[in-house]
N, C-alpha and C. Protein backbone atom coordinates (compact mmCIF):
# COMPACT_ATOMS: atom_id res chain seq x y z
N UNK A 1 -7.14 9.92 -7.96
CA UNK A 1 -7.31 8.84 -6.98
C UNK A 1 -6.56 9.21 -5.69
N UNK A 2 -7.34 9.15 -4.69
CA UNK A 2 -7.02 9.81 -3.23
C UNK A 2 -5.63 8.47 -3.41
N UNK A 3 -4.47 8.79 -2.54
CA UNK A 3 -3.55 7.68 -1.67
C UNK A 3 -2.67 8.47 -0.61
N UNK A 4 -2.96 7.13 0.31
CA UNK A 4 -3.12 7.83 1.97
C UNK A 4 -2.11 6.92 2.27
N UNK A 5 -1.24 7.12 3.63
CA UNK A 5 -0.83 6.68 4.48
C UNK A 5 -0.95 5.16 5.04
N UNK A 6 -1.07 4.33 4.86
CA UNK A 6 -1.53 2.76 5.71
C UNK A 6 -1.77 2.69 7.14
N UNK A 7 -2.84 2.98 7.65
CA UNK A 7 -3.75 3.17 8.97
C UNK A 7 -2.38 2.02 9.49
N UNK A 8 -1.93 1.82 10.58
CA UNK A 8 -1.46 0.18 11.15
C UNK A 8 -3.04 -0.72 11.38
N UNK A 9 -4.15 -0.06 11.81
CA UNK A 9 -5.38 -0.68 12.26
C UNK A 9 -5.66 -1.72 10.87
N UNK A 10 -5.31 -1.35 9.99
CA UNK A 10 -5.51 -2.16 8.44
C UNK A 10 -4.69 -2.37 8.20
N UNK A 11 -3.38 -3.19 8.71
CA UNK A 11 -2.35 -3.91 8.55
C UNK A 11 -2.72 -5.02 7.89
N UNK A 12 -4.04 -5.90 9.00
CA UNK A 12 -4.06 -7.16 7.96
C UNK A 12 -4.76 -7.16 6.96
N UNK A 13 -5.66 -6.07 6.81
CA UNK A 13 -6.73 -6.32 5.40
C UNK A 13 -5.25 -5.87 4.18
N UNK A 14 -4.69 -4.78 4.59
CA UNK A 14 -3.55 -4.80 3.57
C UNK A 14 -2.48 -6.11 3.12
N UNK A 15 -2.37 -6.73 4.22
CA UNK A 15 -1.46 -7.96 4.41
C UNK A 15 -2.18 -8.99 3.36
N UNK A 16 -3.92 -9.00 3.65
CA UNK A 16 -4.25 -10.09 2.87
C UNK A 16 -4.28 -9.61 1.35
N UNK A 17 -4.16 -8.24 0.95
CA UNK A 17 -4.16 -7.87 -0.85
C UNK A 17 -2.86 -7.83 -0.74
N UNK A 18 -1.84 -8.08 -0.59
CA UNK A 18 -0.43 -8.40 -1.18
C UNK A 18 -0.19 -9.69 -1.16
N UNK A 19 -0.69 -10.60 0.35
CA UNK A 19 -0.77 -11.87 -0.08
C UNK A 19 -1.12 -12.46 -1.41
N UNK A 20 -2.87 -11.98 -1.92
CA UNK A 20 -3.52 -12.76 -2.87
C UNK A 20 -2.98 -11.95 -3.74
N UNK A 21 -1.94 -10.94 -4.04
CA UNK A 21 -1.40 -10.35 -5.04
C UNK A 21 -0.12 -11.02 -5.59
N UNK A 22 0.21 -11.50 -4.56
CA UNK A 22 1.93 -12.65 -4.47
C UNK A 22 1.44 -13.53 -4.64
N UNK A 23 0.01 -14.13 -4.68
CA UNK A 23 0.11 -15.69 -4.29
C UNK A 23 1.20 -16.46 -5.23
N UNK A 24 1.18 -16.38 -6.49
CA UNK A 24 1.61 -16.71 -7.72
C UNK A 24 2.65 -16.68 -7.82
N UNK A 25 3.44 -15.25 -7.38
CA UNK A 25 4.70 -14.67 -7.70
C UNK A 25 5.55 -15.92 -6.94
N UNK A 26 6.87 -15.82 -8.65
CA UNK A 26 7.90 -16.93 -8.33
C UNK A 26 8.64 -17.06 -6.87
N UNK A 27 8.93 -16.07 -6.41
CA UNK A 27 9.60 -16.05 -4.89
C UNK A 27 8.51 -16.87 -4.36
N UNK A 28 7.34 -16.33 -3.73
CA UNK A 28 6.86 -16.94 -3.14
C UNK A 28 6.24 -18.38 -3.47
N UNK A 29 5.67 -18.98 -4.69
CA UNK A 29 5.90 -20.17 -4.56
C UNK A 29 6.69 -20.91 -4.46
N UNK A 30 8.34 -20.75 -4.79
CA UNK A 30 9.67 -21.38 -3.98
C UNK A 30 9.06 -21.27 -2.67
N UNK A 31 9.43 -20.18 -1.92
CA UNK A 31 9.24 -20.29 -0.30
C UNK A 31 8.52 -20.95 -0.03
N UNK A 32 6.99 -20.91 -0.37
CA UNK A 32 5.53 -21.97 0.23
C UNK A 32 5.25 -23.27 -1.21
N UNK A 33 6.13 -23.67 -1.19
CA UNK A 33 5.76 -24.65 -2.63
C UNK A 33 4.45 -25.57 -2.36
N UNK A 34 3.88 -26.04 -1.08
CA UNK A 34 2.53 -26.21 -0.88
C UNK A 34 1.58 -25.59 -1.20
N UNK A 35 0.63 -25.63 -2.16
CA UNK A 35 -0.64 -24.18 -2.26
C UNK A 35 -1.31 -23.88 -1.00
N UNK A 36 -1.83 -25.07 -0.60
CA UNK A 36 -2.30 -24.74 1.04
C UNK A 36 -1.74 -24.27 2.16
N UNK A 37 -0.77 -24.22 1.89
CA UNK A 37 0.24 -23.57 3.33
C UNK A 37 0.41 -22.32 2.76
N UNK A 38 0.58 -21.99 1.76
CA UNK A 38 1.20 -20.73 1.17
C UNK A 38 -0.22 -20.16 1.57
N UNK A 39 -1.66 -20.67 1.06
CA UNK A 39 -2.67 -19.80 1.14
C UNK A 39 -3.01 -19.83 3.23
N UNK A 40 -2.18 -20.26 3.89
CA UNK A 40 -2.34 -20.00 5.08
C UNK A 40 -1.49 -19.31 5.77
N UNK A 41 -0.23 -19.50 5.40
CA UNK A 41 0.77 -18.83 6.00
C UNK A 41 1.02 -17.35 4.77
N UNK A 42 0.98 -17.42 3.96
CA UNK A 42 1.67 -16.08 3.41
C UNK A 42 0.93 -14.86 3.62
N UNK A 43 -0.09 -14.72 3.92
CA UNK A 43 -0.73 -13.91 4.71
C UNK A 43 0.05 -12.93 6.43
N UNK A 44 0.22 -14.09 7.06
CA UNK A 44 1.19 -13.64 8.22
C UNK A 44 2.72 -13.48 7.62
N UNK A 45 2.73 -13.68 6.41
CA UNK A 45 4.55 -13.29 5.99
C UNK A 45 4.54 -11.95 5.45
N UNK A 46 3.46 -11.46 4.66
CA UNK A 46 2.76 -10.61 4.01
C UNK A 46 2.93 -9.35 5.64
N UNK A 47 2.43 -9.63 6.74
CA UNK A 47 2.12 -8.35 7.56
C UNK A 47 3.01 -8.31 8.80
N UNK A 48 3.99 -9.84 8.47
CA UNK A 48 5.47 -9.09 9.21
C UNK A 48 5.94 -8.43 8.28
N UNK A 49 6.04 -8.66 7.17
CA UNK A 49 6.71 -6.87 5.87
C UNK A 49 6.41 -6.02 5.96
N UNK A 50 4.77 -5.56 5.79
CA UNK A 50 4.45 -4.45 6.18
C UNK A 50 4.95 -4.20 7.45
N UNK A 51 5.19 -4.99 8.60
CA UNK A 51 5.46 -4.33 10.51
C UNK A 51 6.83 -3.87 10.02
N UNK A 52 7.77 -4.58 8.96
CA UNK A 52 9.12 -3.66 8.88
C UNK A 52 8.93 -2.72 7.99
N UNK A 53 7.85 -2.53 7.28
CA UNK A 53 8.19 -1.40 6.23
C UNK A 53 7.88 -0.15 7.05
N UNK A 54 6.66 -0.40 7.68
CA UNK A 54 5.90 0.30 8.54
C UNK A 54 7.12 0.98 9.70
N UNK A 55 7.74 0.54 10.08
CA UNK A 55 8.70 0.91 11.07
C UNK A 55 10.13 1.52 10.55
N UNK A 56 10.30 1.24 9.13
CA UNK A 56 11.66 1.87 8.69
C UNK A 56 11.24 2.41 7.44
N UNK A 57 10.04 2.14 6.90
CA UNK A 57 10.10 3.08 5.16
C UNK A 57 8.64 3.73 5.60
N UNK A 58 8.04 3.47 4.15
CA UNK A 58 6.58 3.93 4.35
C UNK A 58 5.93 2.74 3.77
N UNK A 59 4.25 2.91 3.74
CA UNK A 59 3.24 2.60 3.41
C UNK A 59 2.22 2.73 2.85
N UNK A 60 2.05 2.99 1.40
CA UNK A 60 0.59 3.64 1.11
C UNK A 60 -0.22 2.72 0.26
N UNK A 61 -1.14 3.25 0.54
CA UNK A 61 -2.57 2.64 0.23
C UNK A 61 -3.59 3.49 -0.66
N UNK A 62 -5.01 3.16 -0.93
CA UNK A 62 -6.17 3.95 -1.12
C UNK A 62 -7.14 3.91 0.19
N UNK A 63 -7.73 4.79 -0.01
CA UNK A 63 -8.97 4.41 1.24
C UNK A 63 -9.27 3.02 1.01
N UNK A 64 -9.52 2.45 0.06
CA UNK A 64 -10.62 0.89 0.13
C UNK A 64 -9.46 -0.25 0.23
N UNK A 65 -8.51 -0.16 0.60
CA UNK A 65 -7.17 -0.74 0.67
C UNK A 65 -7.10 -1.86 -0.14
N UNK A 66 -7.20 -1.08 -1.07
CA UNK A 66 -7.38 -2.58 -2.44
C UNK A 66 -6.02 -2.11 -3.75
N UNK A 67 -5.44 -1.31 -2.70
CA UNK A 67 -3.64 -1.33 -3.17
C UNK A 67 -2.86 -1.32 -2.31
N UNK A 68 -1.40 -1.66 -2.39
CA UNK A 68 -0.68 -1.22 -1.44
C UNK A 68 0.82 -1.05 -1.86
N UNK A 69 1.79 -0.29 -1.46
CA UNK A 69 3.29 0.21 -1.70
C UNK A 69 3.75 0.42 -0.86
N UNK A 70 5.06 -0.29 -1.02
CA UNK A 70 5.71 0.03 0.32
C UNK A 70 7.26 0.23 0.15
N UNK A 71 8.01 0.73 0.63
CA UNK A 71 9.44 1.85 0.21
C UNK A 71 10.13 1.79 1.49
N UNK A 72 11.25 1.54 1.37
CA UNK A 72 12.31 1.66 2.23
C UNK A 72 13.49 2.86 1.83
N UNK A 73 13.86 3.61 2.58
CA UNK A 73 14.21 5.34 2.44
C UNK A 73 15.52 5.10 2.13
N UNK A 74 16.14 6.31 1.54
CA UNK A 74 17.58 6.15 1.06
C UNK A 74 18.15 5.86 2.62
N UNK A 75 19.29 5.06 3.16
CA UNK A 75 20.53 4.73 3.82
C UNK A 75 19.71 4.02 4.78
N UNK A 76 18.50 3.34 4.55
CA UNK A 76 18.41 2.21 5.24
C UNK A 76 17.25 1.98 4.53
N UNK A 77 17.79 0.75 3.18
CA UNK A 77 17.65 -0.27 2.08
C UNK A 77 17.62 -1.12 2.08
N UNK A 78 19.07 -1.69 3.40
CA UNK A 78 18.81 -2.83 3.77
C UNK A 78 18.16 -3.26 5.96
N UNK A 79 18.09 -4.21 5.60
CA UNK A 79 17.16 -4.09 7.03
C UNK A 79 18.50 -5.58 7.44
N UNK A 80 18.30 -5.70 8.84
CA UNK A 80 19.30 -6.57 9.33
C UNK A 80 18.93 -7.76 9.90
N UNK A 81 18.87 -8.69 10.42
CA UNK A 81 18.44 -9.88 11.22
C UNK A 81 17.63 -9.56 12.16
N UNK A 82 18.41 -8.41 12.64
CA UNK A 82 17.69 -7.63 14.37
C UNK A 82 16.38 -7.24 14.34
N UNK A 83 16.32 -6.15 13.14
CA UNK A 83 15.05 -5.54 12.57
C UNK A 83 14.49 -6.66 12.15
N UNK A 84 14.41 -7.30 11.40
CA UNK A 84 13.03 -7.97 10.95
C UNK A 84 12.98 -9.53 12.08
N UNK A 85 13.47 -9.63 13.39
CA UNK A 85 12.91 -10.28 14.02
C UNK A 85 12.43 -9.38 15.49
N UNK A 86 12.66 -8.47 15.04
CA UNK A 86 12.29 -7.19 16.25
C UNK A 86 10.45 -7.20 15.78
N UNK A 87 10.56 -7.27 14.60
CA UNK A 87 9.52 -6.82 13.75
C UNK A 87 8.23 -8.17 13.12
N UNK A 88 8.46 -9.59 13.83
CA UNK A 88 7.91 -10.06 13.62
C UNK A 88 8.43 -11.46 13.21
N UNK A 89 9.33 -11.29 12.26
CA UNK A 89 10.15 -12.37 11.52
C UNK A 89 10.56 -13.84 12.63
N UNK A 90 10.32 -13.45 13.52
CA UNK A 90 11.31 -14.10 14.55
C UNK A 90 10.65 -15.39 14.41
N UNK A 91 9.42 -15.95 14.19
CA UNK A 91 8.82 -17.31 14.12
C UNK A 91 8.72 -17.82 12.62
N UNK A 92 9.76 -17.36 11.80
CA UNK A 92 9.35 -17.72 10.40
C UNK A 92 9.96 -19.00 10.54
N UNK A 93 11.41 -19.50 11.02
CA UNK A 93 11.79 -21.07 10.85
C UNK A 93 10.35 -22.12 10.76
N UNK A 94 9.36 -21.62 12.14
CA UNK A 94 8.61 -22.11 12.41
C UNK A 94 7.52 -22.23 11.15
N UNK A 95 7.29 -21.13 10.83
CA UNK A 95 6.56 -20.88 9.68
C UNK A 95 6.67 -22.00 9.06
N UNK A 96 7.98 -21.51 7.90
CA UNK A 96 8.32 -22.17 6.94
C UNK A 96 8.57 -23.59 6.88
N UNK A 97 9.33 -24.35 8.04
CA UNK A 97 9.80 -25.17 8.35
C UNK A 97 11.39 -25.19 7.89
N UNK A 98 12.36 -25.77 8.29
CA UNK A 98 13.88 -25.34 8.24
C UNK A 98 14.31 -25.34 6.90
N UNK A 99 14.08 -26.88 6.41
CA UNK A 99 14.05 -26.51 5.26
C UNK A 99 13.74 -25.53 3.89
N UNK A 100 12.91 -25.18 3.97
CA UNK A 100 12.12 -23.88 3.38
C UNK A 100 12.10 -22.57 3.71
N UNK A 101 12.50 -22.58 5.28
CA UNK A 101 13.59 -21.34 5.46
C UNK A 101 15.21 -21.04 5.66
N UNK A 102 15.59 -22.51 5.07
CA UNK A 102 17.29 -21.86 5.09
C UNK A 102 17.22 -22.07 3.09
N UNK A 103 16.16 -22.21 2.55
CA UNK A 103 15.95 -22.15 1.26
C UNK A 103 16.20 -20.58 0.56
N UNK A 104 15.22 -19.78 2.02
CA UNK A 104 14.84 -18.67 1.60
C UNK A 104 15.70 -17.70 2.55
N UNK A 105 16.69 -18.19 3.08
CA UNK A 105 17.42 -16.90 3.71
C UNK A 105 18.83 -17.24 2.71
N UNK A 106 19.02 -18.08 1.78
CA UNK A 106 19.92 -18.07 1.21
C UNK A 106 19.44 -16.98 -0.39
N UNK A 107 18.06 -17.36 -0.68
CA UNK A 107 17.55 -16.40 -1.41
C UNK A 107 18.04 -14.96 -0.65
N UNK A 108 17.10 -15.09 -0.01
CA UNK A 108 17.25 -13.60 0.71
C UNK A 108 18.25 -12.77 0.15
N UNK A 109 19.68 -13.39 0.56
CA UNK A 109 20.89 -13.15 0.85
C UNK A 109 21.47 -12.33 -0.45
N UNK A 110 20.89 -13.28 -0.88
CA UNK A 110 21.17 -13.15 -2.82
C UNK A 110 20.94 -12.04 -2.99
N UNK A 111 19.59 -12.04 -2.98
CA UNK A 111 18.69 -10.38 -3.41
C UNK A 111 19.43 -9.05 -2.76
N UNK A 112 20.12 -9.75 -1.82
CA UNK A 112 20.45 -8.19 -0.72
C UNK A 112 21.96 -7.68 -1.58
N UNK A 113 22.37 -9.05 -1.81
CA UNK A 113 23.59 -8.63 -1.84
C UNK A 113 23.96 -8.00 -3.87
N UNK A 114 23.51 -8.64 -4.31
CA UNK A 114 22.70 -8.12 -5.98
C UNK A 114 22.47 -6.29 -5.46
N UNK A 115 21.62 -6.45 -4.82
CA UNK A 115 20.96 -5.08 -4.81
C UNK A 115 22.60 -3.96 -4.19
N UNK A 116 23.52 -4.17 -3.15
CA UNK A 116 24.54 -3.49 -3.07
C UNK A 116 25.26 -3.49 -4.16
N UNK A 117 25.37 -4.57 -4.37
CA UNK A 117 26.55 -4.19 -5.81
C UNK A 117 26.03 -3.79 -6.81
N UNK A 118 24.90 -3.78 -7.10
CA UNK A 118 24.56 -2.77 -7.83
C UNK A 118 24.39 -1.17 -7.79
N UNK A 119 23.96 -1.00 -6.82
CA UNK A 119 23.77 0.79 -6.79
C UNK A 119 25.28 0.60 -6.05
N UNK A 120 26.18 0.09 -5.55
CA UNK A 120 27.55 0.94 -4.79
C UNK A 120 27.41 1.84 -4.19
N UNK A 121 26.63 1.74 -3.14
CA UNK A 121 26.26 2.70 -2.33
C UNK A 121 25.94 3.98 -2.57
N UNK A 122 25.36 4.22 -3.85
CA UNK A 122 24.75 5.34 -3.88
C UNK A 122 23.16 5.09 -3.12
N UNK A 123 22.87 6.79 -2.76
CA UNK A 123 21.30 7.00 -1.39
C UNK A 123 20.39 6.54 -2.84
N UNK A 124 19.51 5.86 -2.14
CA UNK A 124 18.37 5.47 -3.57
C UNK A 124 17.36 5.38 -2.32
N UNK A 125 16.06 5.39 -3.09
CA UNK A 125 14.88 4.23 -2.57
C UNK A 125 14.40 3.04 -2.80
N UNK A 126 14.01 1.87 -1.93
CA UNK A 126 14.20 0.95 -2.47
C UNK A 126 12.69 0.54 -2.97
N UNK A 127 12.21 0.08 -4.16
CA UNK A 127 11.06 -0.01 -3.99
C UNK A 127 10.41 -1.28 -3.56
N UNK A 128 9.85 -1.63 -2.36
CA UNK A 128 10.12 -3.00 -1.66
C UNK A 128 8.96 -4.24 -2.22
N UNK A 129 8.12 -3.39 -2.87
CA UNK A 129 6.50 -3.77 -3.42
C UNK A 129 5.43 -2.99 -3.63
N UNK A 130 4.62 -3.58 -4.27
CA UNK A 130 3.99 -3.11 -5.19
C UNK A 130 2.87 -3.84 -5.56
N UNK A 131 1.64 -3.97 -4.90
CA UNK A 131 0.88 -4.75 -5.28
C UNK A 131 -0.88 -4.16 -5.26
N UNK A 132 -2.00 -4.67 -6.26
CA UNK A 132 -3.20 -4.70 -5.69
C UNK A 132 -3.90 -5.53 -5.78
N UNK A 133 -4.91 -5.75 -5.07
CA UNK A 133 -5.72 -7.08 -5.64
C UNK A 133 -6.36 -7.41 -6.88
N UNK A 134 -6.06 -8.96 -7.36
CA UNK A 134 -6.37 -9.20 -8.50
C UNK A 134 -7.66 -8.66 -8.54
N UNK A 135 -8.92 -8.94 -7.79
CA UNK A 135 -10.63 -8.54 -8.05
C UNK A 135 -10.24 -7.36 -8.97
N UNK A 136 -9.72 -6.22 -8.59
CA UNK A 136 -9.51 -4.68 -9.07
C UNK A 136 -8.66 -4.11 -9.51
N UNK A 137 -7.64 -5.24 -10.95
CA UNK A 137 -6.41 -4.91 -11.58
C UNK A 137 -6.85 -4.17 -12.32
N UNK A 138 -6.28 -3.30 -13.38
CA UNK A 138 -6.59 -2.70 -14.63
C UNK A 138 -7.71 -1.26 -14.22
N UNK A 139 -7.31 -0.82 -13.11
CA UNK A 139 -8.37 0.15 -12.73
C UNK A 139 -7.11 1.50 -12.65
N UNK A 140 -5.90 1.38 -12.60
CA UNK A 140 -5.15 2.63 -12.38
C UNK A 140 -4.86 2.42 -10.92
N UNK A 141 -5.60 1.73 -10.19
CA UNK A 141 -4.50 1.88 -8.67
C UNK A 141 -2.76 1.85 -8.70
N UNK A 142 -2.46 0.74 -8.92
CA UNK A 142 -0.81 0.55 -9.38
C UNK A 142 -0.11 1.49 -9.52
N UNK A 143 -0.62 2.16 -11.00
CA UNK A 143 0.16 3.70 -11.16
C UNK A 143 -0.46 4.87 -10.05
N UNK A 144 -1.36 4.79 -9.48
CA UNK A 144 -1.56 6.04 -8.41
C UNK A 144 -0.66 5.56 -7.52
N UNK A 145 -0.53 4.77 -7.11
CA UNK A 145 0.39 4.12 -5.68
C UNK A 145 1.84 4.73 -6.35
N UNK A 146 2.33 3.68 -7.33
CA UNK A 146 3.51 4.36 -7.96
C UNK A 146 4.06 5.38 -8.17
N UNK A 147 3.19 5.99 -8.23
CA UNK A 147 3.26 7.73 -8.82
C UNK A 147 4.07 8.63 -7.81
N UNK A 148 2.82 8.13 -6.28
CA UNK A 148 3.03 8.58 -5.30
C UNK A 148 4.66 8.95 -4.62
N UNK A 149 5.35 7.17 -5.06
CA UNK A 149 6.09 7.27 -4.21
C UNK A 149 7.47 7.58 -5.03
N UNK A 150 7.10 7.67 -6.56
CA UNK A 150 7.69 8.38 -7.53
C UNK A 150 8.49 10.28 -7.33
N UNK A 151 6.97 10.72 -6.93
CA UNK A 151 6.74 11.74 -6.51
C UNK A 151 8.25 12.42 -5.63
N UNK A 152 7.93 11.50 -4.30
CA UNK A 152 8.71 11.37 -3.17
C UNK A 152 9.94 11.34 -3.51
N UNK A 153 10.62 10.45 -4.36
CA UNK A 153 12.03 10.18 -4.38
C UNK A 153 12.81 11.46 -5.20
N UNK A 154 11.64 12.07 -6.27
CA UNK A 154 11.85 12.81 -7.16
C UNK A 154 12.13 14.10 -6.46
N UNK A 155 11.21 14.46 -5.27
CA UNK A 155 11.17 15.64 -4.36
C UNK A 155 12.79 15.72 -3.68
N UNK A 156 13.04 14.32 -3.28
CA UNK A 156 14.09 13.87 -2.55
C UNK A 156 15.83 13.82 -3.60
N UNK A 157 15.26 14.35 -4.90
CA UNK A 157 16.36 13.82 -5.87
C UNK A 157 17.32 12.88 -5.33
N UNK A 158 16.88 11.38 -5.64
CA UNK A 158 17.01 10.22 -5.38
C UNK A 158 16.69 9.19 -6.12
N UNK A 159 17.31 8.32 -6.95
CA UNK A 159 16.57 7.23 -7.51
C UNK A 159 16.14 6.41 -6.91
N UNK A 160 15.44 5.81 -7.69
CA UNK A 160 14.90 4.64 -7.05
C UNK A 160 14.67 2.73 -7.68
N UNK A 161 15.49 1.77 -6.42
CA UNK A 161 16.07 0.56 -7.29
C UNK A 161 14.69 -0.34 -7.01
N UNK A 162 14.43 -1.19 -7.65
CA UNK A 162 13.76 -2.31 -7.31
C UNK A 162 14.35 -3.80 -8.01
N UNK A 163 13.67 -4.71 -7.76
CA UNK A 163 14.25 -6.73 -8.54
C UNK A 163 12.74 -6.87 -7.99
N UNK A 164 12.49 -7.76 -9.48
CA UNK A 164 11.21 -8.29 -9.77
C UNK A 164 12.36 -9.76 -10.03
N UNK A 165 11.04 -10.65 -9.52
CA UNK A 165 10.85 -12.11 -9.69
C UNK A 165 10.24 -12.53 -11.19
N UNK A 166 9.70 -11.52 -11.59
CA UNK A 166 8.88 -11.93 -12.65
C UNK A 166 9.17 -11.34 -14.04
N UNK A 167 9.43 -12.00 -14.86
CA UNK A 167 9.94 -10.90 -15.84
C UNK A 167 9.03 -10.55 -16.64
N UNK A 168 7.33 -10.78 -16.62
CA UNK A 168 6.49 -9.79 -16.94
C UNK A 168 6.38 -8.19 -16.50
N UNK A 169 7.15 -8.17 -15.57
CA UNK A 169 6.97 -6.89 -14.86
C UNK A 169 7.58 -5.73 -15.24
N UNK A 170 8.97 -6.65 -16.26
CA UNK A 170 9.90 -5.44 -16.38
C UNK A 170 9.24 -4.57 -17.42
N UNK A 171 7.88 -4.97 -18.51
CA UNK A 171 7.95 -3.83 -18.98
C UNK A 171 6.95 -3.08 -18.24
N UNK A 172 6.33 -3.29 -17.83
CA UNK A 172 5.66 -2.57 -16.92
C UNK A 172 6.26 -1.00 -16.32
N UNK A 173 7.49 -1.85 -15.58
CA UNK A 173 8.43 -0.69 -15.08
C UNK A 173 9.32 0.07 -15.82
N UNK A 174 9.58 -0.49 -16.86
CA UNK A 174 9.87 0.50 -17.99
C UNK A 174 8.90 1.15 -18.81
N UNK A 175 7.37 1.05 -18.48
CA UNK A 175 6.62 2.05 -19.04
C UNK A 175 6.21 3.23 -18.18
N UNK A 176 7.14 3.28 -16.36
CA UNK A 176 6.87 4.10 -15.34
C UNK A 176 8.72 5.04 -15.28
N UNK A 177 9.01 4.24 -16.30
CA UNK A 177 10.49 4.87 -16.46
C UNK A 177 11.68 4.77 -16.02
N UNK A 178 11.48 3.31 -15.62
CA UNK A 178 12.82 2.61 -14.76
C UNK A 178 13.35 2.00 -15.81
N UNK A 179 14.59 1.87 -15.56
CA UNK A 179 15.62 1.01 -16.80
C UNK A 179 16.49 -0.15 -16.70
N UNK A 180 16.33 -1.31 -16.80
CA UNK A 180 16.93 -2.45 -16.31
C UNK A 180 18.28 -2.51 -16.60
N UNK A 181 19.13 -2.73 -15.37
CA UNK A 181 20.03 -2.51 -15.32
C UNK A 181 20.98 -3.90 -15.05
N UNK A 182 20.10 -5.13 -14.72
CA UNK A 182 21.14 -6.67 -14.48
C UNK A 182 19.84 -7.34 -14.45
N UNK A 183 20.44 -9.10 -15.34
CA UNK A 183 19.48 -9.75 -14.94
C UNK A 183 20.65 -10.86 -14.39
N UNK A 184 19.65 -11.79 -12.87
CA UNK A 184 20.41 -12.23 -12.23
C UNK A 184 20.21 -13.49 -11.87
N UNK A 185 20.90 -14.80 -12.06
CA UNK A 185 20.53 -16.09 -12.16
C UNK A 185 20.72 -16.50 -10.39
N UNK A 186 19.93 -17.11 -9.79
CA UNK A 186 20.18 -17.40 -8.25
C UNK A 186 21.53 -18.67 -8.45
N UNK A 187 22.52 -18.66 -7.74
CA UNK A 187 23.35 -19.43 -7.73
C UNK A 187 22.96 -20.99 -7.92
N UNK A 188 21.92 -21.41 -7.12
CA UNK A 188 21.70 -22.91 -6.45
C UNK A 188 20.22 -23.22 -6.91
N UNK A 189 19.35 -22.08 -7.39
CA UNK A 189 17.76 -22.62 -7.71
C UNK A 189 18.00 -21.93 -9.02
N UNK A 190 16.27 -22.63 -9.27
CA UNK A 190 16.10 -22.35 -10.23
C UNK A 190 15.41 -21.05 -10.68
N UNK A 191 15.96 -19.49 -10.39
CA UNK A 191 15.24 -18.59 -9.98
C UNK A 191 16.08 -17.42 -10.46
N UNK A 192 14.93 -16.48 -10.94
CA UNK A 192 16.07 -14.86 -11.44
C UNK A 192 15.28 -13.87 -11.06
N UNK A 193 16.34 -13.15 -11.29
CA UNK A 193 15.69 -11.66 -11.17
C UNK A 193 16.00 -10.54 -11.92
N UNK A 194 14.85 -9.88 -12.10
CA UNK A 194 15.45 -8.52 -13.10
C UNK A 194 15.66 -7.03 -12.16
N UNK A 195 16.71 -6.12 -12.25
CA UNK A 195 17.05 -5.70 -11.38
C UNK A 195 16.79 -4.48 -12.00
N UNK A 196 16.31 -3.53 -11.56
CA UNK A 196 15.91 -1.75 -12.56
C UNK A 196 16.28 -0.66 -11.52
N UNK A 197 16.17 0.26 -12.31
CA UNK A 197 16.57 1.73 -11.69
C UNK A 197 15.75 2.91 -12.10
N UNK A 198 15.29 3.71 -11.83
CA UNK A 198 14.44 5.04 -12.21
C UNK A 198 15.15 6.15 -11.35
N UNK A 199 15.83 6.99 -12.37
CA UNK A 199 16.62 8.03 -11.88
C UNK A 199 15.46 9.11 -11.59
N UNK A 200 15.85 10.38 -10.65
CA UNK A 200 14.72 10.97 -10.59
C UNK A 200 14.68 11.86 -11.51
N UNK A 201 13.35 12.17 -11.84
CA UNK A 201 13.15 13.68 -12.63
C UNK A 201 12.76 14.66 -11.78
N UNK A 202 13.65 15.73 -12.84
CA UNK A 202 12.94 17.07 -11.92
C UNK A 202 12.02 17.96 -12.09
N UNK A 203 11.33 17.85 -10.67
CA UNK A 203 10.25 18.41 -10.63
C UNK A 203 9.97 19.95 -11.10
């Protein structure tokens, strides 16, 4: 299975298969707890991520962009206020409404700060997502995307961290060879995360 680069020209057709790939996922129904707003707005939340992944990690896809992955590079894992309103973020209050975004920058916060104390500053990659559209699950895209950026970190001898919302996922990622390493209760909601690692192999 060809996987290419993410054109920017197909930002939003990519934006909308991670949307309808998240719709569900627990983060994001906290953030958009409306179905109708979520199915209007998470779309534009969806392709300010890609504008920061796009600008500080990578992006890949298939030609029919009916996957997508996206990776943030070892020693810049985390992104700052600056960057992701440089990058788009800057109208999310608006988005979300205040409530629902000081919901989710306290999430945020969480996730960021979980994710340092866990690796202690060792260089990793971060794996930021991972998604394809439901129409065309169970076809092998997932693991070609994965593979890819597997590949990369492995070339780079570098692990690589990710936190899932969902704890269907973890075995998933332990059947790609990551190993869960914390599971993590959000202080104030009702919300966790499972936190993994995939050391690299050598090539």
């Amino acid at each position: 299975m060809e996987i290419i680069k993410l054109d920017p020209k197909n930002k939003k057709k990519a934006a909308a298969v991670v949307a309808s790939a998240f719709f569900n996922y627990p983060m994001f129904t906290f953030y958009f707890p409306d179905e109708k707003r979520r199915e209007k707005e998470l779309p534009w939340y969806m392709e300010q991520t890609l504008n920061c992944a796009l600008a500080y990690g990578e992006v890949y896809t298939n030609p029919e962009c009916s996957g997508v992955v996206f990776t943030l590079p070892p020693g810049h894992t985390k992104l700052s206020q600056w960057e992701y309103m440089q990058h788009g973020f800057l109208f999310t209050p608006l988005v979300l409404g205040s409530k629902d975004f000081d919901r989710s920058q306290e999430c945020e916060a969480f996730v960021s700060e979980t994710h340092e104390r866990l690796m202690q500053n060792r260089l990793h990659y971060y794996l930021w997502g991972l998604t394809v559209d439901p129409k065309v699950k169970q076809q092998g895209i997932g693991s070609a995307l994965l593979q890819k950026v597997l590949e990369i970190a492995d070339a780079a001898i570098m692990p690589m961290y990710l936190e899932t919302h969902d704890e269907k996922n973890v075995a998933y990622y332990e059947s790609k060879g990551f190993k869960l390493i914390s599971t993590e209760k959000f202080p104030h909601f009702e919300l966790d995360i499972w936190c993994m690692v995939r050391e690299f192999v050598s090539l």
